[in-house]
Protein backbone atom coordinates (compact mmCIF):
# COMPACT_ATOMS: atom_id res chain seq x y z
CA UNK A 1 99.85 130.91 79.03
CA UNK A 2 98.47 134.61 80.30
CA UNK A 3 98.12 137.03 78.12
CA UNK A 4 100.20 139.63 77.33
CA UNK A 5 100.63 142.67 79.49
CA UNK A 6 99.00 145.67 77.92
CA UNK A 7 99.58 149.34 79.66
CA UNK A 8 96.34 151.27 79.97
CA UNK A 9 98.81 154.52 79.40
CA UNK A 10 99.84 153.43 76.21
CA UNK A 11 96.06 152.56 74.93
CA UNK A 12 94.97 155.94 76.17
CA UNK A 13 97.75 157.26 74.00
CA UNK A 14 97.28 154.93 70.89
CA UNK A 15 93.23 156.23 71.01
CA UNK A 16 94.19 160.05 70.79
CA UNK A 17 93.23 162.22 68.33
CA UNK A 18 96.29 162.62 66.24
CA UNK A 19 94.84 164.16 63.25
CA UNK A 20 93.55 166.93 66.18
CA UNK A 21 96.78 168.23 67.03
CA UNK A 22 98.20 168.35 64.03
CA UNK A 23 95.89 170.82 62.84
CA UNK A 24 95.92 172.76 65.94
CA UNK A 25 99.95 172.76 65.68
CA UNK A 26 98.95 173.97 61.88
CA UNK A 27 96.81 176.16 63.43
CA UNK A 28 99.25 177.84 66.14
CA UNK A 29 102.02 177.61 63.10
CA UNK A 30 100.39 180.09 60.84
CA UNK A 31 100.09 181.94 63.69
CA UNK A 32 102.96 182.29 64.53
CA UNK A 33 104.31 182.88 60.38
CA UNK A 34 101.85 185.70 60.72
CA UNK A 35 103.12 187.73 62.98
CA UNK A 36 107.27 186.58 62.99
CA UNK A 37 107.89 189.83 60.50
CA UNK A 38 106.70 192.58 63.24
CA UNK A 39 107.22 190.81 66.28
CA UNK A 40 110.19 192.35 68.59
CA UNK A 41 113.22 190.42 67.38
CA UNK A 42 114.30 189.74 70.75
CA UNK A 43 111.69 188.25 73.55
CA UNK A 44 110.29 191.35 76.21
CA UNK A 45 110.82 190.79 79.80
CA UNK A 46 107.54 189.82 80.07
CA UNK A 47 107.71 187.06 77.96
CA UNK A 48 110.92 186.08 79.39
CA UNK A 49 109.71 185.87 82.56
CA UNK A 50 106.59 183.45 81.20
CA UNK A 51 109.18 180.90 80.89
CA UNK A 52 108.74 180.35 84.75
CA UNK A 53 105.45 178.55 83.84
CA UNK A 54 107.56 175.81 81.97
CA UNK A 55 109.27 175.41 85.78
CA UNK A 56 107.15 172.01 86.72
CA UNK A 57 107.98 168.50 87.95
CA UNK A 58 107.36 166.07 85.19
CA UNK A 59 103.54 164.62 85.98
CA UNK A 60 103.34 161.23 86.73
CA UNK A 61 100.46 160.41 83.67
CA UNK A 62 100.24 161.84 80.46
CA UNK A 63 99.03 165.33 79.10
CA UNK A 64 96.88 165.31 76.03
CA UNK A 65 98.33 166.58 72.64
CA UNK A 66 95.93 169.81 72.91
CA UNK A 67 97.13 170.78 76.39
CA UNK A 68 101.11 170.38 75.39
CA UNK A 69 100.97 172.58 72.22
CA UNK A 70 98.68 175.24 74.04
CA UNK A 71 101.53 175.71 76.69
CA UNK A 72 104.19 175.94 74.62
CA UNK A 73 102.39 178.03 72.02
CA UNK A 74 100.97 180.76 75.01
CA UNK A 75 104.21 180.96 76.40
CA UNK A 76 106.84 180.02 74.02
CA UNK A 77 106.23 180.94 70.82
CA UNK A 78 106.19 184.82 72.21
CA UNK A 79 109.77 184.32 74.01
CA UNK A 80 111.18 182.54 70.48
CA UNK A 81 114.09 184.95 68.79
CA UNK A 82 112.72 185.91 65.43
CA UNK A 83 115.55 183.96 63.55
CA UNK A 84 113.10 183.88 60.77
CA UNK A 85 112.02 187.34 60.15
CA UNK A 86 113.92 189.89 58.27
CA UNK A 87 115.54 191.89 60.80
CA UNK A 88 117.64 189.07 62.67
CA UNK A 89 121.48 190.16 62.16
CA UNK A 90 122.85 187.91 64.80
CA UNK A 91 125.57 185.46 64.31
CA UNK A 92 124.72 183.96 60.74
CA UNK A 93 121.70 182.61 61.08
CA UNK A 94 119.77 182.36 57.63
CA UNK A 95 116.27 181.75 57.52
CA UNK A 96 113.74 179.20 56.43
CA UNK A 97 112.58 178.56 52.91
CA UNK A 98 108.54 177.91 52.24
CA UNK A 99 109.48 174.88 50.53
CA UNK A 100 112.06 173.55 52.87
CA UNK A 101 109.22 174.43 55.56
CA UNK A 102 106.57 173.09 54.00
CA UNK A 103 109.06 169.66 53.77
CA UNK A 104 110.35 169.57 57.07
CA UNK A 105 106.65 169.12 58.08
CA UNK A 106 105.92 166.23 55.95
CA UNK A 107 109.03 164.24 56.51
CA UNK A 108 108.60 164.71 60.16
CA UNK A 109 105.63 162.53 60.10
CA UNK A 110 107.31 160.17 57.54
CA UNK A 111 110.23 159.74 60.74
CA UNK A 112 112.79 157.85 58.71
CA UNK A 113 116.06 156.78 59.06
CA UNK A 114 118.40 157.18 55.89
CA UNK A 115 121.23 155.03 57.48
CA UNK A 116 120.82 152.89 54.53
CA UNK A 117 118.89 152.13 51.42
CA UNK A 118 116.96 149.04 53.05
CA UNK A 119 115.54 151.70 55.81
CA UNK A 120 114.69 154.43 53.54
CA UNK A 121 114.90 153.96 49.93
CA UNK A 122 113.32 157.93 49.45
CA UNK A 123 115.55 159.40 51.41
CA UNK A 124 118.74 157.49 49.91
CA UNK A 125 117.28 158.49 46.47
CA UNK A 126 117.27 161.87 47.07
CA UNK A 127 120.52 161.73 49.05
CA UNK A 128 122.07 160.86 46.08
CA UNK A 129 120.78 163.32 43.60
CA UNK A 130 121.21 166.45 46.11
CA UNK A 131 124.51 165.36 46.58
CA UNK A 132 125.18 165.66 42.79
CA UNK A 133 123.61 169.00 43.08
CA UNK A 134 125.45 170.54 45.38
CA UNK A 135 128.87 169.16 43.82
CA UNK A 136 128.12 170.73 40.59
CA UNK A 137 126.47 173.95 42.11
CA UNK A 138 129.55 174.90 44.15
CA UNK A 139 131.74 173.45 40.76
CA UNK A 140 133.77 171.00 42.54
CA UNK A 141 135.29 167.62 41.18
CA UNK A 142 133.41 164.56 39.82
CA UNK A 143 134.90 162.70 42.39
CA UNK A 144 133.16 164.22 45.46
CA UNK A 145 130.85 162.89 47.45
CA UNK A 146 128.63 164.37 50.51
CA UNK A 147 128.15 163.22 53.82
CA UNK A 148 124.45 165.21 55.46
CA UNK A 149 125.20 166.20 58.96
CA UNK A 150 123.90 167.88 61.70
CA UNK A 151 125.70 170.80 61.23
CA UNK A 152 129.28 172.61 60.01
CA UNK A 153 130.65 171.79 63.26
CA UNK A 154 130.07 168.25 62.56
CA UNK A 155 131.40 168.16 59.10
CA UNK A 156 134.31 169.78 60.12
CA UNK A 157 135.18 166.94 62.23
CA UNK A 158 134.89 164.51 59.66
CA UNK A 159 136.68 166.26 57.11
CA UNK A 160 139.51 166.47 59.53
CA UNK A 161 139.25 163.32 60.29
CA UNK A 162 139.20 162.04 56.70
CA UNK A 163 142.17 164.13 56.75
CA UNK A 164 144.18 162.56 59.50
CA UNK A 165 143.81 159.21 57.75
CA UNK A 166 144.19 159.80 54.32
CA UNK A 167 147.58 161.22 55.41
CA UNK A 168 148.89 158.62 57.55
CA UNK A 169 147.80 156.08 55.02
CA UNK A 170 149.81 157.84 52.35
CA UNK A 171 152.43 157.80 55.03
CA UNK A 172 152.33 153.81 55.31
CA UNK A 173 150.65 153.92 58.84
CA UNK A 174 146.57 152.91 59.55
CA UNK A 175 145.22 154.43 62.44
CA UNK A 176 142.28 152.93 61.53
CA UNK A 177 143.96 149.80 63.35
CA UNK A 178 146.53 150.83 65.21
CA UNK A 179 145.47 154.37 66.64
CA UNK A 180 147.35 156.98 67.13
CA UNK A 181 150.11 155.74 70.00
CA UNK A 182 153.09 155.41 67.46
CA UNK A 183 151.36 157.15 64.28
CA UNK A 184 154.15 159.42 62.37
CA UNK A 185 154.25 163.13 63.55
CA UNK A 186 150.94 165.43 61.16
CA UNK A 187 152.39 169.20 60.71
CA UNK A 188 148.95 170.77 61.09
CA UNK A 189 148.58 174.46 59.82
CA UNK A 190 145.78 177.02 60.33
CA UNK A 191 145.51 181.05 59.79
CA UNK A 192 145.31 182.91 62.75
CA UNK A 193 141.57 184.10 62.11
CA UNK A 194 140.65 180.12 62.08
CA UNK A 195 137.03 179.43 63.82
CA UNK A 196 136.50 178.37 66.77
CA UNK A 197 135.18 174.94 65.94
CA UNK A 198 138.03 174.22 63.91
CA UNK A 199 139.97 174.12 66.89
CA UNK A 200 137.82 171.98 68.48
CA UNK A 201 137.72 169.75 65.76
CA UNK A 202 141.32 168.90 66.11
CA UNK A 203 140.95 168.35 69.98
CA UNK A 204 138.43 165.63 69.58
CA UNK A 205 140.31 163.96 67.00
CA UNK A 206 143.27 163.73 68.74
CA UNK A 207 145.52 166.48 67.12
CA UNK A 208 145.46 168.86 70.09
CA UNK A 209 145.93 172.67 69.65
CA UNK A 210 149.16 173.48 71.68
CA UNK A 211 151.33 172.32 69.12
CA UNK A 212 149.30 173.68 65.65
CA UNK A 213 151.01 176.15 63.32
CA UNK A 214 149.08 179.26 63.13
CA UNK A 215 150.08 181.21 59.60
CA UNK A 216 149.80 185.16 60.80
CA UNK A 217 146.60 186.87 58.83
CA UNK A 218 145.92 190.27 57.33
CA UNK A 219 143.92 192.63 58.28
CA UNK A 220 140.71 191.09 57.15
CA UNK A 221 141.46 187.78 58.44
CA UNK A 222 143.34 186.12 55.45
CA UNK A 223 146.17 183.76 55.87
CA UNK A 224 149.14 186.02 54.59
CA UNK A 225 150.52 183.61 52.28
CA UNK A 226 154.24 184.73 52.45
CA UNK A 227 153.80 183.99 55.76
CA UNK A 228 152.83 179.92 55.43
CA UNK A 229 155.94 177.61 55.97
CA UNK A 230 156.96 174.76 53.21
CA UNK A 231 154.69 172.17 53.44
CA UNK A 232 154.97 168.60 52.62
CA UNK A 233 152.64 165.21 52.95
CA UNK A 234 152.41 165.46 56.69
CA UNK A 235 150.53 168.59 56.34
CA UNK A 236 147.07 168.62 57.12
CA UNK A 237 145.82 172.64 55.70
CA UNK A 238 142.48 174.57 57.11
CA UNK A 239 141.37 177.08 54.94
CA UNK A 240 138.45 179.60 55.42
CA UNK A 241 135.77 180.60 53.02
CA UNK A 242 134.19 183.39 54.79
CA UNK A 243 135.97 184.50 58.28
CA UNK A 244 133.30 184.60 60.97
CA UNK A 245 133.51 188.06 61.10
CA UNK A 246 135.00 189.75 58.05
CA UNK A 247 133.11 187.26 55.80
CA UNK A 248 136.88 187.03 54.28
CA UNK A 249 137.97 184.32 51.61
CA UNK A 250 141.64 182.88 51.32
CA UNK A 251 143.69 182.67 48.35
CA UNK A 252 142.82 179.19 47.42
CA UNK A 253 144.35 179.58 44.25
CA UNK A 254 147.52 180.36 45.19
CA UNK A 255 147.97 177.97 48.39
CA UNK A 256 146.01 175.11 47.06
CA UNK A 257 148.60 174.34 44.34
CA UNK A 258 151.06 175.15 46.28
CA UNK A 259 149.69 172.28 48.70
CA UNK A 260 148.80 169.80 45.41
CA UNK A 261 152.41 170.00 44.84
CA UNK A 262 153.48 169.24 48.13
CA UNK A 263 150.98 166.28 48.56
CA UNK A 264 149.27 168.00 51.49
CA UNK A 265 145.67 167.74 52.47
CA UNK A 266 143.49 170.80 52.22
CA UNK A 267 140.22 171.36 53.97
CA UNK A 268 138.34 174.35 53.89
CA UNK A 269 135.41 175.66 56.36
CA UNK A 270 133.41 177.19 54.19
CA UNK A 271 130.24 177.02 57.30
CA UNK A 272 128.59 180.15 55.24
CA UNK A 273 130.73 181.14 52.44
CA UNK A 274 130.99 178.36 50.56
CA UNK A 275 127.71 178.81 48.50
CA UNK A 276 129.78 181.53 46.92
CA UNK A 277 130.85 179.56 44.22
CA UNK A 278 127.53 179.28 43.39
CA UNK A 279 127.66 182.66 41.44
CA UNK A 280 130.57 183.56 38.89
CA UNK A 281 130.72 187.05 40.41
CA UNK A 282 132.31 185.90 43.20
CA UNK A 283 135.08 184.05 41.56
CA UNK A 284 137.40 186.17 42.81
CA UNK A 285 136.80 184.85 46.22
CA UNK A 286 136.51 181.26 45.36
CA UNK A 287 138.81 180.65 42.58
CA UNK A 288 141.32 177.24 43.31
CA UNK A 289 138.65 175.84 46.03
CA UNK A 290 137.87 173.13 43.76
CA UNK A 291 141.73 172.07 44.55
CA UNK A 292 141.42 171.31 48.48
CA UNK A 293 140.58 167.86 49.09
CA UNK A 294 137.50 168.34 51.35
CA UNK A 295 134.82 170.91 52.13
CA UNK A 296 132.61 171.64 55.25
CA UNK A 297 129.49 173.80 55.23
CA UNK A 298 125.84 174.20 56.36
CA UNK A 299 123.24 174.94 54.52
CA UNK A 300 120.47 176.36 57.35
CA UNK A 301 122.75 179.73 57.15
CA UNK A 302 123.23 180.91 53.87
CA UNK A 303 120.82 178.42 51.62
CA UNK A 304 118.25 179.31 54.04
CA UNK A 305 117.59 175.33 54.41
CA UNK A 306 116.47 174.86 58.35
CA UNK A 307 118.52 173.88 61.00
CA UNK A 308 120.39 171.12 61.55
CA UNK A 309 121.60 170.54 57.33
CA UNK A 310 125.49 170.52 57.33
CA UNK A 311 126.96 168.88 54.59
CA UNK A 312 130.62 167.62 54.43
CA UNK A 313 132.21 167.56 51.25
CA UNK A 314 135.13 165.27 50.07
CA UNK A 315 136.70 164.33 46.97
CA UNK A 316 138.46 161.06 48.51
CA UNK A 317 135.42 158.50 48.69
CA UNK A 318 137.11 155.43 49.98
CA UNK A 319 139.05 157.38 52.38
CA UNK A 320 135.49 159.16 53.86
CA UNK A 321 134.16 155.98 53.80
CA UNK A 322 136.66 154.13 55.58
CA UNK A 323 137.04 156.75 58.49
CA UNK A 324 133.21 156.53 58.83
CA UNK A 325 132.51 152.62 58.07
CA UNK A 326 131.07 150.21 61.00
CA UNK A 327 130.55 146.73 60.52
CA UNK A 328 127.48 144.41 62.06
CA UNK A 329 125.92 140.99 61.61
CA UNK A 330 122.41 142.87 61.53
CA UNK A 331 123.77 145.83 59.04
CA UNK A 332 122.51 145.00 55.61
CA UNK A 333 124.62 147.71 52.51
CA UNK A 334 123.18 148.25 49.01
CA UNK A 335 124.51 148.66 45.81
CA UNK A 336 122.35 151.91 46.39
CA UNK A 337 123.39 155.04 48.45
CA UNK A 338 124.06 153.69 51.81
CA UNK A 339 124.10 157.22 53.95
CA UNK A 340 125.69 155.93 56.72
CA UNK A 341 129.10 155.37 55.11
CA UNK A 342 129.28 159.03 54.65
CA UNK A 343 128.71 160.71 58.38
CA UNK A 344 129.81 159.33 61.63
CA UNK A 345 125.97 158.98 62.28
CA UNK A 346 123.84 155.83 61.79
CA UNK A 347 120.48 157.51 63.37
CA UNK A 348 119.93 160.46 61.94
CA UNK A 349 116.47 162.09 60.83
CA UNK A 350 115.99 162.26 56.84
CA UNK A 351 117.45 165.71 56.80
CA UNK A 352 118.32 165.83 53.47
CA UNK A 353 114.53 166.05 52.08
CA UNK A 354 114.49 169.89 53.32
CA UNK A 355 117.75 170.36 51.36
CA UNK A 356 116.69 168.89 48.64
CA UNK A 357 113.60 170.77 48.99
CA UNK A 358 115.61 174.09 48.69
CA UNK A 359 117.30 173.44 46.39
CA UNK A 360 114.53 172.38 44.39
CA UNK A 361 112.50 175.78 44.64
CA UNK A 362 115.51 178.01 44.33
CA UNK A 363 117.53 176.43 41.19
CA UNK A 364 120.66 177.31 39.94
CA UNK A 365 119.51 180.90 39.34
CA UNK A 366 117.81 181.57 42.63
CA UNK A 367 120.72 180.16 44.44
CA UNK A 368 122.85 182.27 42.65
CA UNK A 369 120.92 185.47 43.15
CA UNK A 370 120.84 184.71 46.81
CA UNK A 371 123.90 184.93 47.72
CA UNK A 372 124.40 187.71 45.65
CA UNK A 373 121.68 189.47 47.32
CA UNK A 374 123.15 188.93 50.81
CA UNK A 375 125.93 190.45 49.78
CA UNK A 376 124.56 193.64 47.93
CA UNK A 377 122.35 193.85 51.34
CA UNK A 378 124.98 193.66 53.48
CA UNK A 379 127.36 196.41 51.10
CA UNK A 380 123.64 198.98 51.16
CA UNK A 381 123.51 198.19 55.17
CA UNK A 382 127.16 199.05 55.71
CA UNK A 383 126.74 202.47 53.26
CA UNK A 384 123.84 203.26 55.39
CA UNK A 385 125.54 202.96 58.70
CA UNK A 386 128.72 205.20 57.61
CA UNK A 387 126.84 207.60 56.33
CA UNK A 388 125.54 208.40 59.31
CA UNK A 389 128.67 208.52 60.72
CA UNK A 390 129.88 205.13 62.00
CA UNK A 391 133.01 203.47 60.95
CA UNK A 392 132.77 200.27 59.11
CA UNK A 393 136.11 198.05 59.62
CA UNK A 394 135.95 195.17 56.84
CA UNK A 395 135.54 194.83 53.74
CA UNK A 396 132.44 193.78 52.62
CA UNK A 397 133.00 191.24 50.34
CA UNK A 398 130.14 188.80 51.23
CA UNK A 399 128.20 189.01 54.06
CA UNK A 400 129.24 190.44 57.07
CA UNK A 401 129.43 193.98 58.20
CA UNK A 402 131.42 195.42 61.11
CA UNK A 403 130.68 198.22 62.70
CA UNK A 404 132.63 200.65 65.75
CA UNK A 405 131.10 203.84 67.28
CA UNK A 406 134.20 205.68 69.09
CA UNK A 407 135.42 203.57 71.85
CA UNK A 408 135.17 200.11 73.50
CA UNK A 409 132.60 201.26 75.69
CA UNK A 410 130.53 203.49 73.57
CA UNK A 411 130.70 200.52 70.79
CA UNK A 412 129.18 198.07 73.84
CA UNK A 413 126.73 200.41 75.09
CA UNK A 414 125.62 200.48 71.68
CA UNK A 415 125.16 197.21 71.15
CA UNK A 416 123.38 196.51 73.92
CA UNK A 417 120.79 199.32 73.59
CA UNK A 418 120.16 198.05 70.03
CA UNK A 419 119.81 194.23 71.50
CA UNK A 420 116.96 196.11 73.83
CA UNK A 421 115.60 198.25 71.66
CA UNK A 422 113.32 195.06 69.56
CA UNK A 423 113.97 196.66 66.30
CA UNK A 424 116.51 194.32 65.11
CA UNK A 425 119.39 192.23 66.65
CA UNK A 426 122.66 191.93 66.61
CA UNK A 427 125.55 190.83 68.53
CA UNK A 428 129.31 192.14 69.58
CA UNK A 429 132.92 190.89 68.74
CA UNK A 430 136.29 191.33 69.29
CA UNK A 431 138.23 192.18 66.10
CA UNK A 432 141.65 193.11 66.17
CA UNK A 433 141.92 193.46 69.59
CA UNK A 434 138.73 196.21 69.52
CA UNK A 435 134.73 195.95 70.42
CA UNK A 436 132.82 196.05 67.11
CA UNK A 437 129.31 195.62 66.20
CA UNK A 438 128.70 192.55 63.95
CA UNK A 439 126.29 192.28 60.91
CA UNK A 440 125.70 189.13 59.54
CA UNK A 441 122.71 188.95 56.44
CA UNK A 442 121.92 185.86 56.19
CA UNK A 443 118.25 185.61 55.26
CA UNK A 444 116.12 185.66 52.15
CA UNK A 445 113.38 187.58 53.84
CA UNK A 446 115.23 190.54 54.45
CA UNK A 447 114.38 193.41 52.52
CA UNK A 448 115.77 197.09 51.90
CA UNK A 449 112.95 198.10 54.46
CA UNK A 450 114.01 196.01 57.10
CA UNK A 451 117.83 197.33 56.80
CA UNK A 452 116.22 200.88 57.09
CA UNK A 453 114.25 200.35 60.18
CA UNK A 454 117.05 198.54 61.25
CA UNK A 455 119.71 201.11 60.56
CA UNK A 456 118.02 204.17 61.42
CA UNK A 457 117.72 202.24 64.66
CA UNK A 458 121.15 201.68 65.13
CA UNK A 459 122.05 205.43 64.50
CA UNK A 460 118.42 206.78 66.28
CA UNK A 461 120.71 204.88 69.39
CA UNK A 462 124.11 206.29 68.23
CA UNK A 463 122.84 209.96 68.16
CA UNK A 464 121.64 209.51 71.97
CA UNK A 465 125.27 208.00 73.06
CA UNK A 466 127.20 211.07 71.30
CA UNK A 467 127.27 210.72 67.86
């Protein structure tokens, strides 16, 4: 019998240095850490137009380690969006904890897979006690249980989903079986100032949109409760903690018994506002969000964990875990965490670790003050900008800040000359049928400094357009 074949690529590859580019990635990292805070937020032209030299057919034999991570550090790290300095107001994009840094580094060289204990006993460990951690930092019921996901989009889906069963069960009817052909009629109800991926959501799941009710809002984006028909145990509910633009909160208290009573299912996106339950002063936001039934949120925006942490939330276990289960001769459960049962994933990178991880150097305090921070930012921003002169259009009661100069246009212009100008960035929206300018402060490394280079900035550009 020959021996078996053995590609000369592969040795080549196996024989590299590997401890040699990681320290020259460590190397380029630093870098990079050391100049993210006065960097232009946004990439020049020039450096956008160095992202011709990544423009290449893919070689036909392999590039060395060194010659990979000099390209991409010459010519990408300088057209990167500096998401982690202090002066990044776009979308809600938090930052990136040392800790959780520090972690994501290690466990990407540990490359597990947390589908189940047997794969990753660390990562299943510490799945389990971050999921206690979060339920009793955002105070919700003994009963819950997390699912870590790629993102709120992600969790959404699955609490919906968890949703969509759990009421057709309690209807007599398993779609888990039978699908959804001759499954009773769901009444599905949203506010009119629902997200975008909740919408979405309900598409892929097989609720549709065309036929949703859509409860009218205020003018801050809360479902007007008057306004939300009788509901029953059909009704699948989508609340909002924190509107996507207002940063708005709705009256859990009020609709979520209202709902209990009813035998409805509630779910709320909570994709940044969530974590404020995780400070008493903002129980006036969140008070009666422990009564919904399940919970999506992400903790890369306002935990400052990386990207790619959602978590989904849900005090129905068996029903979670029955909309997610699988079944295989080759798949081997625990009476230890078995993450898989909990996220429509089975491959997934150990993202938890980096949660954990922030967690773990902020505490119950430091998570606390962090979202408070945020939001006293975010109120000192807004004061900033209308004292100069430009109108401010929500209420800040968390995060977000919206701004209008004048008109439509002059509101655009301004936007965009702000977006060119490198000092900060920030992006547009439509509220209310108007352009406004939205603020969203979402990272720990923002300081008052940064909000005054940023806002005398914004009104530097305002002056020159006519204020």
């Amino acid at each position: 019998m020959k021996g078996l074949y053995s590609s000369k690529i592969l040795a080549k590859i196996r024989e590299e240095n590997l401890e040699q580019g990681l320290e020259l990635a460590h190397n380029m990292s630093v870098n990079y850490l050391k100049q993210v805070d006065t960097m232009r937020v946004f990439p020049s032209p020039a450096a956008l137009d160095n992202l011709m030299f990544f423009e290449e057919e893919l070689a036909d034999y392999p590039q060395n380690t060194s010659a990979i991570l000099t390209q991409l550090h010459t010519y990408g790290s300088p057209s990167t969006v500096a998401q982690t300095g202090g002066r990044y107001f776009g979308f809600v994009c938090g930052g990136i904890l040392p800790a959780s840094l520090a972690v994501k580094w290690l466990t990407d060289v540990w490359d597990q897979n947390p589908a189940m204990y047997v794969m990753s006993p660390v990562v299943s460990k510490i799945e389990a006690v971050t999921e206690a951690w979060v339920r009793d930092l955002l105070q919700l019921p003994q009963t819950t249980v997390a699912g870590f996901v790629s993102g709120s989009s992600t969790a959404t889906i699955i609490g919906l989903t968890t949703g969509r069963n759990y009421l057709l069960q309690n209807l007599g009817y398993d779609c888990l079986k039978n699908g959804l052909t001759d499954a009773p009629e769901l009444k599905i109800i949203v506010g009119a100032g629902a997200h975008s991926t909740v919408y979405k959501a309900l598409s892929i799941i097989g609720l549709g949109n065309n036929r949703l009710i859509k409860v009218p809002a205020d003018k801050q984006g809360r479902m007007i409760v008057d306004k939300l028909p009788d509901l029953d145990n059909r009704t699948l509910l989508i609340l909002q903690a924190g509107h996507v633009n207002t940063g708005a909160f709705d009256d859990f208290n009020t609709i979520c018994q209202r709902a209990n009573q009813a035998g409805a299912y509630v779910h709320v996106d909570g994709a940044f506002g969530l974590w404020a339950a995780a400070n008493d002063r903002f129980s006036h936001l969140t008070r009666g969000l422990e009564l919904a039934d399940s919970w999506s949120t992400d903790a890369h925006k306002t935990l400052n964990a990386p990207y790619d942490n959602g978590i989904i939330l849900c005090k129905h276990q068996d029903m979670l875990v029955n909309s997610m289960h699988m079944t295989g001769s080759y798949i081997i459960y625990s009476e230890n965490r078995d993450g898989m049962l909990y996220t429509a994933e089975m491959s997934r990178r150990a993202r938890v670790v980096e949660l954990w991880a922030s967690l773990k150097a902020l505490g119950k305090i430091g998570v606390a003050e962090l979202v408070w921070e945020l939001h006293h930012k975010a109120k000192y921003f807004s004061e900033q900008l209308a004292a100069a002169g430009l109108e401010i259009v929500n209420d800040v009661v968390f995060n977000q800040v919206l701004v209008r100069f004048q008109s439509d246009h002059k509101t655009e212009l301004l936007i965009k000359k702000v977006q060119e100008s490198g000092v900060c960035w920030l992006g547009g929206a439509k509220w209310q049928g108007q352009s406004v300018m939205r603020i969203s402060v979402s990272s720990y490394k923002t300081t008052k400094k940064d909000i005054d280079l940023s806002a005398n900035d914004i009104v530097r550009i305002a002056k020159a357009l006519g204020l």
